[in-house]
PDB file of N, CA and C in Angstrom:
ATOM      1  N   UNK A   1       0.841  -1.181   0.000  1.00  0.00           N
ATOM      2  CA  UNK A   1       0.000   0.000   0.000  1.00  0.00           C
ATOM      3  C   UNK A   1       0.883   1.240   0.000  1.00  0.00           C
ATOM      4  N   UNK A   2       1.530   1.187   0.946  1.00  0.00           N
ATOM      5  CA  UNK A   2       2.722   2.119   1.175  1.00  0.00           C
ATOM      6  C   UNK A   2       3.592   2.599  -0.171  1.00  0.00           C
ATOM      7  N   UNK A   3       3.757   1.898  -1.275  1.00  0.00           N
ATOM      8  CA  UNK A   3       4.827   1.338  -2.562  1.00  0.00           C
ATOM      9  C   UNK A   3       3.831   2.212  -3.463  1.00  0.00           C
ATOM     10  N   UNK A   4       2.552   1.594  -3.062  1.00  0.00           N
ATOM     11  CA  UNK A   4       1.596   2.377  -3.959  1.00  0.00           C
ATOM     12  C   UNK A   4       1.145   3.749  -4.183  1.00  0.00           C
ATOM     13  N   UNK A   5       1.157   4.830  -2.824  1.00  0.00           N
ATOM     14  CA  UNK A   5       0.933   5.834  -2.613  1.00  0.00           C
ATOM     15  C   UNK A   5       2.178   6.121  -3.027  1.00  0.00           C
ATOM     16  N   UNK A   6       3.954   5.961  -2.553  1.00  0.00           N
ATOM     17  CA  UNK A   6       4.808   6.240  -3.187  1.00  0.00           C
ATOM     18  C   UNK A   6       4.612   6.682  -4.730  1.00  0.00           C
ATOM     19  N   UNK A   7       4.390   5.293  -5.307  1.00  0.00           N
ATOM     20  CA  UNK A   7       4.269   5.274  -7.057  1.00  0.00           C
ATOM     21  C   UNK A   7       3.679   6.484  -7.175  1.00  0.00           C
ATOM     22  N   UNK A   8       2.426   6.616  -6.817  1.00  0.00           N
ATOM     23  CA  UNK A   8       1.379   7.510  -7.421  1.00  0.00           C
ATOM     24  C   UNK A   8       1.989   9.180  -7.172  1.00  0.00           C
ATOM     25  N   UNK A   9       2.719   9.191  -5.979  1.00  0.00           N
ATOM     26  CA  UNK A   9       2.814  10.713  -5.752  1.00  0.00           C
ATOM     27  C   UNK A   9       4.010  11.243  -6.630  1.00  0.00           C
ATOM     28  N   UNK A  10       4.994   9.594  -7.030  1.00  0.00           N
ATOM     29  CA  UNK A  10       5.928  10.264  -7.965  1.00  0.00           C
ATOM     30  C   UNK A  10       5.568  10.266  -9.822  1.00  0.00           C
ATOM     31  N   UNK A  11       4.201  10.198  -9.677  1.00  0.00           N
ATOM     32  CA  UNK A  11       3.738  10.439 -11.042  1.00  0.00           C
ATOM     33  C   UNK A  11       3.525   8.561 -11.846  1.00  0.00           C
ATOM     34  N   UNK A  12       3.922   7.763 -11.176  1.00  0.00           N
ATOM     35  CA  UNK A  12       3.547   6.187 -11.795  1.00  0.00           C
ATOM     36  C   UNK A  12       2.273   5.200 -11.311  1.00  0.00           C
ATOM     37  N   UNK A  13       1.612   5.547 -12.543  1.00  0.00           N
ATOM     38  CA  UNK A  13       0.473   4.862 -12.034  1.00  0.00           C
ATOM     39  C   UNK A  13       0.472   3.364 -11.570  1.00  0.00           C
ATOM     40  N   UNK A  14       0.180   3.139 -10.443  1.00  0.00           N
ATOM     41  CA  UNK A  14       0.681   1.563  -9.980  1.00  0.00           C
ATOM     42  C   UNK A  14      -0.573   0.824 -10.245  1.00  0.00           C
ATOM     43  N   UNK A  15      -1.608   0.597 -11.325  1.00  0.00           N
ATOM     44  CA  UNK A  15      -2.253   0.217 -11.610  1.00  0.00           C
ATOM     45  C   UNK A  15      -2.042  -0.200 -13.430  1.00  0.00           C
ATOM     46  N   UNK A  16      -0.634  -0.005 -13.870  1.00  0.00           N
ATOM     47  CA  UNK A  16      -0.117   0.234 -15.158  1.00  0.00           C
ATOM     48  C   UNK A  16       0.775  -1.643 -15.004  1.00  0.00           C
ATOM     49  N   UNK A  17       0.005  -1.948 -16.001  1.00  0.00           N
ATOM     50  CA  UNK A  17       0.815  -3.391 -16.184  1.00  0.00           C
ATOM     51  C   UNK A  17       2.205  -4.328 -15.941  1.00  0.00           C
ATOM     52  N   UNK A  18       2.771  -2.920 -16.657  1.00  0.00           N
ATOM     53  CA  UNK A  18       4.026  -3.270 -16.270  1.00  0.00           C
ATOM     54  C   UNK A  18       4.600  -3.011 -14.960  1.00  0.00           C
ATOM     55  N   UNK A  19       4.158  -2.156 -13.980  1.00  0.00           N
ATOM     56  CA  UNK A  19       4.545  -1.791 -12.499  1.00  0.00           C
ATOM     57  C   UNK A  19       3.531  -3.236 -11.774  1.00  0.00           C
ATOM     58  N   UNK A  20       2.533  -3.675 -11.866  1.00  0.00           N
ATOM     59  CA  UNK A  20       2.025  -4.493 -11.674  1.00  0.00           C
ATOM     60  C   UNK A  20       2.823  -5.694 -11.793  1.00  0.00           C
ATOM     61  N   UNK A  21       2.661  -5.850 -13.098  1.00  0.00           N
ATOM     62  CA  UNK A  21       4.097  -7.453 -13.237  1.00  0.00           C
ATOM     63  C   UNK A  21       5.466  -7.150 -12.475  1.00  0.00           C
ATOM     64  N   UNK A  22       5.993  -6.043 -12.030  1.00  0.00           N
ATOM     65  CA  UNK A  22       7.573  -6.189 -11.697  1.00  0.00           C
ATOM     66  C   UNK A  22       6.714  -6.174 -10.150  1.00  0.00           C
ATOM     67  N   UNK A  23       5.324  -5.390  -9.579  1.00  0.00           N
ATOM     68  CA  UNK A  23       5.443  -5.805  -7.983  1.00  0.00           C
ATOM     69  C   UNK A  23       5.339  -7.269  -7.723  1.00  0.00           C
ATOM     70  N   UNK A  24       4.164  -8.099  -9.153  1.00  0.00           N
ATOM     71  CA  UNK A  24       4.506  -9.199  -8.237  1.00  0.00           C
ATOM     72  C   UNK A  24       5.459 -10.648  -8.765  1.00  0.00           C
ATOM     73  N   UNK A  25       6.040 -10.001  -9.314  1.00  0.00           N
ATOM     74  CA  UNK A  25       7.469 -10.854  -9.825  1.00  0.00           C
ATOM     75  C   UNK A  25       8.234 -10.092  -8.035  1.00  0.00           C
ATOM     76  N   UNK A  26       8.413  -9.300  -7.454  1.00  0.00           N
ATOM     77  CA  UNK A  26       8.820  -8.843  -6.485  1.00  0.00           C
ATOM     78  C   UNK A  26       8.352  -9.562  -5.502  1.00  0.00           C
ATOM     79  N   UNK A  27       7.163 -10.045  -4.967  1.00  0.00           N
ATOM     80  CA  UNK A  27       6.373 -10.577  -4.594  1.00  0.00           C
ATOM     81  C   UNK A  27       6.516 -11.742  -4.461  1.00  0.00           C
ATOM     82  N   UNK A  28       6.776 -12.159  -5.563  1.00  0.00           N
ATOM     83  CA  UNK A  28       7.180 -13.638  -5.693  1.00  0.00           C
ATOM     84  C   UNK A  28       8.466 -14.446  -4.954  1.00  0.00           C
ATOM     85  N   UNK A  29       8.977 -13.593  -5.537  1.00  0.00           N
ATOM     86  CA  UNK A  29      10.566 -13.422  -4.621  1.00  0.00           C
ATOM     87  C   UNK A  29      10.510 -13.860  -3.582  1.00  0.00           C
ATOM     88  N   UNK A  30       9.783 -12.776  -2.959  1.00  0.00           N
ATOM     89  CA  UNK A  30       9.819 -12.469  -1.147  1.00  0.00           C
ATOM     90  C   UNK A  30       9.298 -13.301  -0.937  1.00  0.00           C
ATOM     91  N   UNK A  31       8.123 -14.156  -1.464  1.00  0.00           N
ATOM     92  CA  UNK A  31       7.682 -14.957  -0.724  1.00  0.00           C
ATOM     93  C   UNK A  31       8.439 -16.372  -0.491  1.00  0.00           C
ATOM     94  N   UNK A  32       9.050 -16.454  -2.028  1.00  0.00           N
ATOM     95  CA  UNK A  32       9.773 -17.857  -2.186  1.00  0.00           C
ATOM     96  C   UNK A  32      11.156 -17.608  -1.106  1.00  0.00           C
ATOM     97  N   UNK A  33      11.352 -16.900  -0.957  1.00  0.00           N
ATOM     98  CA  UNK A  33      12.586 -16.634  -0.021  1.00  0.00           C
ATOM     99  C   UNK A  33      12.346 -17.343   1.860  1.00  0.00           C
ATOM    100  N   UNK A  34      11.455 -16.543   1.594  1.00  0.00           N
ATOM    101  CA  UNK A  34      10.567 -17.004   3.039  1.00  0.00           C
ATOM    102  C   UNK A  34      10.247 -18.446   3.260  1.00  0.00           C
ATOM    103  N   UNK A  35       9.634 -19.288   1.728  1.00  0.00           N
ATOM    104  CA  UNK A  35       9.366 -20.190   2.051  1.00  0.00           C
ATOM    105  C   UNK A  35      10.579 -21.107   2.470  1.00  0.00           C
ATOM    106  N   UNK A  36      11.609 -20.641   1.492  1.00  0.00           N
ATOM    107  CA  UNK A  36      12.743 -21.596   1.772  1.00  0.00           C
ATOM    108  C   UNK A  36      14.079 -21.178   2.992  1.00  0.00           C
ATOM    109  N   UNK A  37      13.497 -19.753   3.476  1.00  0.00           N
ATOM    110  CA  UNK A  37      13.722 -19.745   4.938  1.00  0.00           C
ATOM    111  C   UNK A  37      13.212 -20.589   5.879  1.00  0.00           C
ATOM    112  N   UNK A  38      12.237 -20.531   5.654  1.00  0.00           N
ATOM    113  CA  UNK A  38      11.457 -21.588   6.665  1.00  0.00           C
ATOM    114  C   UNK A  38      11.723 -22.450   7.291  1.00  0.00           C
ATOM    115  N   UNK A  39      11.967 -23.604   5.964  1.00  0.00           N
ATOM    116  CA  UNK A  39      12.046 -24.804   5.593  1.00  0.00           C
ATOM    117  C   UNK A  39      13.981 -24.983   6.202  1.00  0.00           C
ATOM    118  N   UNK A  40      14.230 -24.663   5.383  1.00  0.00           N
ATOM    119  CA  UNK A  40      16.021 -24.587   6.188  1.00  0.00           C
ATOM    120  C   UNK A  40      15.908 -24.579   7.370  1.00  0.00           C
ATOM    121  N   UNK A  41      15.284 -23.922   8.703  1.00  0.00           N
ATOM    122  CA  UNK A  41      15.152 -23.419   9.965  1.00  0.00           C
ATOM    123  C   UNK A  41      13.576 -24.104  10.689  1.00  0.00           C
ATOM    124  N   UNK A  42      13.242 -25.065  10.076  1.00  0.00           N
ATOM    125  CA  UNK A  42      12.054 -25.503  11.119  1.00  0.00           C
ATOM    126  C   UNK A  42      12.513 -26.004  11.562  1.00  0.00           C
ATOM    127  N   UNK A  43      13.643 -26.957  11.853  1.00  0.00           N
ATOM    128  CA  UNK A  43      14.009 -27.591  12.688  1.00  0.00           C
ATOM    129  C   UNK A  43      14.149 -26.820  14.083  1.00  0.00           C
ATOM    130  N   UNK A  44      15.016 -25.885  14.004  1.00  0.00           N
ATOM    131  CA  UNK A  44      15.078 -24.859  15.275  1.00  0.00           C
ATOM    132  C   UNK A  44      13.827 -23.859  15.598  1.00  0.00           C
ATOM    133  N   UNK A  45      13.305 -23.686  14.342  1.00  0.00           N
ATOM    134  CA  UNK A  45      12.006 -22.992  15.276  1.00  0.00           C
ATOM    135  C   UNK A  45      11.108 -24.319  15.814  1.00  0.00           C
ATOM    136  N   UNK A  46      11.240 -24.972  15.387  1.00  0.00           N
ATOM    137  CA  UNK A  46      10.075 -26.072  16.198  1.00  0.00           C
ATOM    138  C   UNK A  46      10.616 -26.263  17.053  1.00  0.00           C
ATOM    139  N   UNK A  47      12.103 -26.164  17.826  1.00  0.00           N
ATOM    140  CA  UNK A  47      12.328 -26.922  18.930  1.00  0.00           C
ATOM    141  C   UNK A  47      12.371 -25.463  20.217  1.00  0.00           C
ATOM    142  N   UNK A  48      12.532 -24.207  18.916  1.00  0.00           N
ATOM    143  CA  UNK A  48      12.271 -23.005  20.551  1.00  0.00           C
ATOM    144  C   UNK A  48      10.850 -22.866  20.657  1.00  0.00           C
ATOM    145  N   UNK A  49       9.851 -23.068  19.555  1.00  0.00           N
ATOM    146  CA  UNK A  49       8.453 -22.990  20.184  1.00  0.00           C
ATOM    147  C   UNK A  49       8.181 -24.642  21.357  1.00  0.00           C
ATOM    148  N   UNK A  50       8.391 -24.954  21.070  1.00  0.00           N
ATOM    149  CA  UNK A  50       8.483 -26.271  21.655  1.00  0.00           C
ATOM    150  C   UNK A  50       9.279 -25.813  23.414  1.00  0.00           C
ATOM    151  N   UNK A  51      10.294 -25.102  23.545  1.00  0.00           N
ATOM    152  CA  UNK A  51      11.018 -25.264  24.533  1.00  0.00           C
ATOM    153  C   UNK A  51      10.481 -23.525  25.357  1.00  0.00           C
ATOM    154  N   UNK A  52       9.549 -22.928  24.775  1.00  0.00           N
ATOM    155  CA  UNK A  52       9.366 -21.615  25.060  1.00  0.00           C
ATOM    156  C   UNK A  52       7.593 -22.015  25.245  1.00  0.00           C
ATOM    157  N   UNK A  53       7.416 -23.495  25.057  1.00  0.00           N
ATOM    158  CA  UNK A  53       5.977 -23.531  25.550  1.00  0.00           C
ATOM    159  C   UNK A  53       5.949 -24.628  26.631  1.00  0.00           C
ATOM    160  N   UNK A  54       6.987 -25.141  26.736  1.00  0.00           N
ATOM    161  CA  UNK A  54       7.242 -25.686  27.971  1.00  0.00           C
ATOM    162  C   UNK A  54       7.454 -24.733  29.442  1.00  0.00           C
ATOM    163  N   UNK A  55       8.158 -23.373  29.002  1.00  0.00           N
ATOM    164  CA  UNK A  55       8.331 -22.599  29.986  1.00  0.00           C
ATOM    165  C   UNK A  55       6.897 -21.734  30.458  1.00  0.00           C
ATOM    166  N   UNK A  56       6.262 -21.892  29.472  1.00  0.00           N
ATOM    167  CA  UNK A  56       4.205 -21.019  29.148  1.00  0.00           C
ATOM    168  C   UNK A  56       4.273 -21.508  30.552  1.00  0.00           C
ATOM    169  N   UNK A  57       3.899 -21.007  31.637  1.00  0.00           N
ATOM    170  CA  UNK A  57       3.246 -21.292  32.712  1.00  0.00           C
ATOM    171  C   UNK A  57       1.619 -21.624  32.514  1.00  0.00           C
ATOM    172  N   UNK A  58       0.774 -20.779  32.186  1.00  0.00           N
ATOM    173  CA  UNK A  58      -0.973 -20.971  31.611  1.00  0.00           C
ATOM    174  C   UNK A  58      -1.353 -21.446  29.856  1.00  0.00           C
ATOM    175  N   UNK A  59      -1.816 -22.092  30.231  1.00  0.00           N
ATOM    176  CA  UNK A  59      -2.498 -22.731  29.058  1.00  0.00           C
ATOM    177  C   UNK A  59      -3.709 -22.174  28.293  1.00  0.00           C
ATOM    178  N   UNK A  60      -4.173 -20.912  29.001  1.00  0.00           N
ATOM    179  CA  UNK A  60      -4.952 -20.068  28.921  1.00  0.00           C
ATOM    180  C   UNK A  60      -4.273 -19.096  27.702  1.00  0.00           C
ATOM    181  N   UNK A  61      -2.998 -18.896  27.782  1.00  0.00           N
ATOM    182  CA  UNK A  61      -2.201 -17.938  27.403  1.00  0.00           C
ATOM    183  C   UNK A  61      -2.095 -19.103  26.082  1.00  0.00           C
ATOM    184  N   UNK A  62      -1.154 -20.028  26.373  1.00  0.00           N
ATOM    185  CA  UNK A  62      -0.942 -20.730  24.572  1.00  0.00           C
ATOM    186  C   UNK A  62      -2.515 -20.666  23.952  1.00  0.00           C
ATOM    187  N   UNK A  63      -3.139 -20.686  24.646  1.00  0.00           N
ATOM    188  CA  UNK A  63      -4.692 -20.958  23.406  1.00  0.00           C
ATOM    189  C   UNK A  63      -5.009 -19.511  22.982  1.00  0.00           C
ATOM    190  N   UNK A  64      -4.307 -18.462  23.596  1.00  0.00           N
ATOM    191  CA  UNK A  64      -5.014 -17.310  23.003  1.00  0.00           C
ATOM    192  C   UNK A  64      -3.614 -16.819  22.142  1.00  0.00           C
ATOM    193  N   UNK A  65      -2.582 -17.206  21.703  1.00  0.00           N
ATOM    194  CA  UNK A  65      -1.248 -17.226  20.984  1.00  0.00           C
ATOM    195  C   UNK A  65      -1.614 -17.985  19.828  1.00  0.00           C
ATOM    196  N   UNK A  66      -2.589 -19.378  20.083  1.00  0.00           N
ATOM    197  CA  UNK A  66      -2.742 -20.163  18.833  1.00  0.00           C
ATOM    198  C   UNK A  66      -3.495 -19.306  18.479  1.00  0.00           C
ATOM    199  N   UNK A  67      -4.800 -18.890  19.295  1.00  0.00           N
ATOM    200  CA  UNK A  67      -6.034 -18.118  18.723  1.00  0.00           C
ATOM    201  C   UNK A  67      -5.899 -17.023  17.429  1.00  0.00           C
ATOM    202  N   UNK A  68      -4.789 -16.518  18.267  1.00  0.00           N
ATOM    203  CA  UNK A  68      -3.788 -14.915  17.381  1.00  0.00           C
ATOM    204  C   UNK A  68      -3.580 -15.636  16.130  1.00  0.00           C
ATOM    205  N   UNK A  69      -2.541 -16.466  16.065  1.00  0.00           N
ATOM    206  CA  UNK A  69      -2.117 -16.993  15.024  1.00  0.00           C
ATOM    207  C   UNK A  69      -2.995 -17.535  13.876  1.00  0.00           C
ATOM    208  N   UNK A  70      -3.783 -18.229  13.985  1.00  0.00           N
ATOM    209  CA  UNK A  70      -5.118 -18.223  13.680  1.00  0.00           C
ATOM    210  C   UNK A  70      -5.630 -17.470  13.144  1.00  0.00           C
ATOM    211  N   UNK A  71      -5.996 -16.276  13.542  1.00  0.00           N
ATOM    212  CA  UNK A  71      -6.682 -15.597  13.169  1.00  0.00           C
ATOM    213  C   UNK A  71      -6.453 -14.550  12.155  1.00  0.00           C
ATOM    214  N   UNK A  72      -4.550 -14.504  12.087  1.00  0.00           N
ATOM    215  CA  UNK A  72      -3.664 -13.454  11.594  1.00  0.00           C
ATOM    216  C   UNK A  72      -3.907 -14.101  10.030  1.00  0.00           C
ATOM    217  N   UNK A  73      -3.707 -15.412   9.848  1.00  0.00           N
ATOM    218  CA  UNK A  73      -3.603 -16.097   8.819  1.00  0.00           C
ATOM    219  C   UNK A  73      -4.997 -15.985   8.131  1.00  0.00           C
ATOM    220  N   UNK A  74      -6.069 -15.886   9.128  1.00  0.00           N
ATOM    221  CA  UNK A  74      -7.455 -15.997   8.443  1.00  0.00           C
ATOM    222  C   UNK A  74      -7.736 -14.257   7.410  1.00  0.00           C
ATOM    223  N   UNK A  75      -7.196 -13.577   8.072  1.00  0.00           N
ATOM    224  CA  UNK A  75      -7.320 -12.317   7.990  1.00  0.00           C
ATOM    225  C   UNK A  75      -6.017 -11.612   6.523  1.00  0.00           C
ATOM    226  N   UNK A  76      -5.041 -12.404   6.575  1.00  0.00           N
ATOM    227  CA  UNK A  76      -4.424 -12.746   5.389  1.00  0.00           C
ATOM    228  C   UNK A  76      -4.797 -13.092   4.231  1.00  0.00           C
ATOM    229  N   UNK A  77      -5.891 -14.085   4.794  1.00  0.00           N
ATOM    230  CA  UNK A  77      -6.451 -14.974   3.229  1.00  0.00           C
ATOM    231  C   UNK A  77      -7.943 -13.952   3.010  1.00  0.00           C
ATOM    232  N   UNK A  78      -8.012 -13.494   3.679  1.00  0.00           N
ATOM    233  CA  UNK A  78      -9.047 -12.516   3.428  1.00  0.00           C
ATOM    234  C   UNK A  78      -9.242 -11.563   2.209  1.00  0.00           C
ATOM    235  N   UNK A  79      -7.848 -11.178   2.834  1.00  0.00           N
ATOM    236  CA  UNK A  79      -7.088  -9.675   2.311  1.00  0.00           C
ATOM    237  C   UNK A  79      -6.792 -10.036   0.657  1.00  0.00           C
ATOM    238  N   UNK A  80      -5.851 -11.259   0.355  1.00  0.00           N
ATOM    239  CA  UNK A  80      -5.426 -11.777  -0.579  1.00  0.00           C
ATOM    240  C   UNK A  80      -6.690 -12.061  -1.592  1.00  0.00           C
ATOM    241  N   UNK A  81      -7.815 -12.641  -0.804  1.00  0.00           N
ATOM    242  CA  UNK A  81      -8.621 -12.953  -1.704  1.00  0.00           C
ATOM    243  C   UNK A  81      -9.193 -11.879  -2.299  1.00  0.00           C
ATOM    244  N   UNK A  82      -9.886 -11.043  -1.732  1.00  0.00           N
ATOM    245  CA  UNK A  82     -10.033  -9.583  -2.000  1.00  0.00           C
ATOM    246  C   UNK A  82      -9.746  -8.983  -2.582  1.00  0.00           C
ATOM    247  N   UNK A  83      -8.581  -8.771  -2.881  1.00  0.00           N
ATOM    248  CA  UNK A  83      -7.784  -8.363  -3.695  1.00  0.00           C
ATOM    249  C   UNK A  83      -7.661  -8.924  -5.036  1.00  0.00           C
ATOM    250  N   UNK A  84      -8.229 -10.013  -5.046  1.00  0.00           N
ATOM    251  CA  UNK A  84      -8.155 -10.765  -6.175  1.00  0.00           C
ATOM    252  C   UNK A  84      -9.784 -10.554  -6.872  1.00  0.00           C
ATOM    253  N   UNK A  85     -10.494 -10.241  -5.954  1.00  0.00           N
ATOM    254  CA  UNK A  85     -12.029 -10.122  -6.286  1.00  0.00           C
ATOM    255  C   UNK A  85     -11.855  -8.683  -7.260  1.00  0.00           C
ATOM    256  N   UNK A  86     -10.879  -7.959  -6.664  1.00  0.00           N
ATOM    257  CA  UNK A  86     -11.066  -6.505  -6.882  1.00  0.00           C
ATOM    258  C   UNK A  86     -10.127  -6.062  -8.096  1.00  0.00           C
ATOM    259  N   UNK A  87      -9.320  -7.569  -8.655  1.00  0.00           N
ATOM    260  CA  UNK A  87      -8.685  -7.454 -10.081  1.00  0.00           C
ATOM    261  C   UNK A  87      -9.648  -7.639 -11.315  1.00  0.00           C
ATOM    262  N   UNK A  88     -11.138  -8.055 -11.056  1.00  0.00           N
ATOM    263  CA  UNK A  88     -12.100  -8.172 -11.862  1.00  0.00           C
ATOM    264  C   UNK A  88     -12.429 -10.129 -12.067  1.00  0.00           C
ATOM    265  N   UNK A  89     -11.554 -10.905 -11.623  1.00  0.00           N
ATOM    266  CA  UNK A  89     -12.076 -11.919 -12.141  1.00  0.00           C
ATOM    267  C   UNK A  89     -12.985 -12.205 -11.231  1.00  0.00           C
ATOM    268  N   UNK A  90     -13.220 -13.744 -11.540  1.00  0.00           N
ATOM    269  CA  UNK A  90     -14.783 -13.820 -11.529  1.00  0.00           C
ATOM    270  C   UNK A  90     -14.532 -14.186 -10.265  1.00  0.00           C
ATOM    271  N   UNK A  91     -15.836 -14.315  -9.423  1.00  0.00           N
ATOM    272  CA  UNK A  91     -15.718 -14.680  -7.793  1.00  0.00           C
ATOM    273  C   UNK A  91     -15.965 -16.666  -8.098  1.00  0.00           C
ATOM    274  N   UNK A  92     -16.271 -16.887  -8.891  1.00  0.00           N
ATOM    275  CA  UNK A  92     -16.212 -18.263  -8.997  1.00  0.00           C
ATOM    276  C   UNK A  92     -14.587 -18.883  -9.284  1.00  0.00           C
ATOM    277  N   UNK A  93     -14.494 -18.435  -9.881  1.00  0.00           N
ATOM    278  CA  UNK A  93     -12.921 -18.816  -9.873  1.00  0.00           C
ATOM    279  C   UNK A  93     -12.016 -18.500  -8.595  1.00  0.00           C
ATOM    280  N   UNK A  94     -12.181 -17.458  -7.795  1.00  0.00           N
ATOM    281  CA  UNK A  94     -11.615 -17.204  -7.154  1.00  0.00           C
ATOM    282  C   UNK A  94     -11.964 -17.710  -5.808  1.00  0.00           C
ATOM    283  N   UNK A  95     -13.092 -18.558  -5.724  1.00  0.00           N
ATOM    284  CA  UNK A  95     -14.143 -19.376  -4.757  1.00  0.00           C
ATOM    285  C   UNK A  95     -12.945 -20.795  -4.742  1.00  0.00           C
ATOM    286  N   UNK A  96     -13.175 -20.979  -6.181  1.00  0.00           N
ATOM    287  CA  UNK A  96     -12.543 -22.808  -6.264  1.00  0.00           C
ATOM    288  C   UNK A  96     -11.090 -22.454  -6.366  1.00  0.00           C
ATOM    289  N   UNK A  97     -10.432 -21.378  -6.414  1.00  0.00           N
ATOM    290  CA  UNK A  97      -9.096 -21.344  -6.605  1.00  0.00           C
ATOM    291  C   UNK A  97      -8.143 -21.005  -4.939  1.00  0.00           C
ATOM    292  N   UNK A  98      -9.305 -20.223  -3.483  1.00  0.00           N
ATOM    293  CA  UNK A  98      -9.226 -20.573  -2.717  1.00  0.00           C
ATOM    294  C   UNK A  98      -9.526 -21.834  -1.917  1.00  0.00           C
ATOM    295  N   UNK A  99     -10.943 -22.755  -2.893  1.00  0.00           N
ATOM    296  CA  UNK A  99     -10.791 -23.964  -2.202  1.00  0.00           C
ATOM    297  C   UNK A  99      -9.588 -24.908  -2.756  1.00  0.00           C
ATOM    298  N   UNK A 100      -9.289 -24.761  -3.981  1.00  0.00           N
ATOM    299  CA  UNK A 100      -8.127 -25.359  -3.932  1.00  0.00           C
ATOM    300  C   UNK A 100      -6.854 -25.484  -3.152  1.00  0.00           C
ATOM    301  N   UNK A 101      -6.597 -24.192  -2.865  1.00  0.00           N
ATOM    302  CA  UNK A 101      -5.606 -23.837  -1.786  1.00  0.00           C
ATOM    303  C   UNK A 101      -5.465 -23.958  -0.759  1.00  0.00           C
ATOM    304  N   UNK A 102      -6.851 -24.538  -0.386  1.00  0.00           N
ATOM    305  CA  UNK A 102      -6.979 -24.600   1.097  1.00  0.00           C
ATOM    306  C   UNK A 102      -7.000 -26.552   1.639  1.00  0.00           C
ATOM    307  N   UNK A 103      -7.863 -26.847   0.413  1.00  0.00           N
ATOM    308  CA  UNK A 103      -7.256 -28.623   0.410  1.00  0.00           C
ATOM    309  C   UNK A 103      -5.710 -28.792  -0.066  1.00  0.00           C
ATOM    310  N   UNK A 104      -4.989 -28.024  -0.336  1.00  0.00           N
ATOM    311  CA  UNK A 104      -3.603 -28.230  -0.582  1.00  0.00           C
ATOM    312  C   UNK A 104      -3.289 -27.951   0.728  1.00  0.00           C
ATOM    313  N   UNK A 105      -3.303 -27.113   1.407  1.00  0.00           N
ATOM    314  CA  UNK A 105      -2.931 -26.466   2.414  1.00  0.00           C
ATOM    315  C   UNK A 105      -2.844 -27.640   3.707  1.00  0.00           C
ATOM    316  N   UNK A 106      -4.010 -28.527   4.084  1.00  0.00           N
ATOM    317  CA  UNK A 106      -4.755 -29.785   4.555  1.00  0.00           C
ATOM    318  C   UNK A 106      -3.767 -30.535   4.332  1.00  0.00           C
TER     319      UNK A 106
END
């Protein structure tokens, strides 16, 4: 959003194809980066969430941490989808192309 108001105030419309394809070739990036951050390092993040929920004194507290988490992700796929509603395609496609994603996800 931030990238976008940038664009616009320096005169580039960020709704112009080609600024579109390089954000999410950019996009792409970042994400694939992340994924294969991840993946390199679950081993150690699973063992400090693991060793930092052993120290959780209330259980009250981890369920409202999962809750968060949860909910951050729901609110993600929200956003994403939305956004996709609001590129013009059809909401049917974009219905079965989140249920797809979400039995992959499973």
């Amino acid at each position: 959003v931030g990238l976008a108001v940038v664009l616009s105030i320096v005169g580039i419309n960020p709704k112009n194809e080609v600024v579109e394809g390089i954000l999410f070739f950019t996009a792409a990036i970042l994400v694939s980066g992340l994924v294969i951050w991840m993946w390199q390092h679950a081993k150690h993040i699973r063992q400090d969430i693991e060793r930092r929920m052993k120290r959780a004194s209330s259980g009250l507290a981890l369920g409202f941490i999962a809750f968060l988490m949860v909910a951050r992700e729901g609110v993600e796929t929200v956003i994403f989808l939305q956004s996709l509603l609001l590129t013009g395609s059809s909401p049917v496609e974009n219905f079965l192309g989140g249920l797809l994603g979400l039995t992959l996800a499973i």
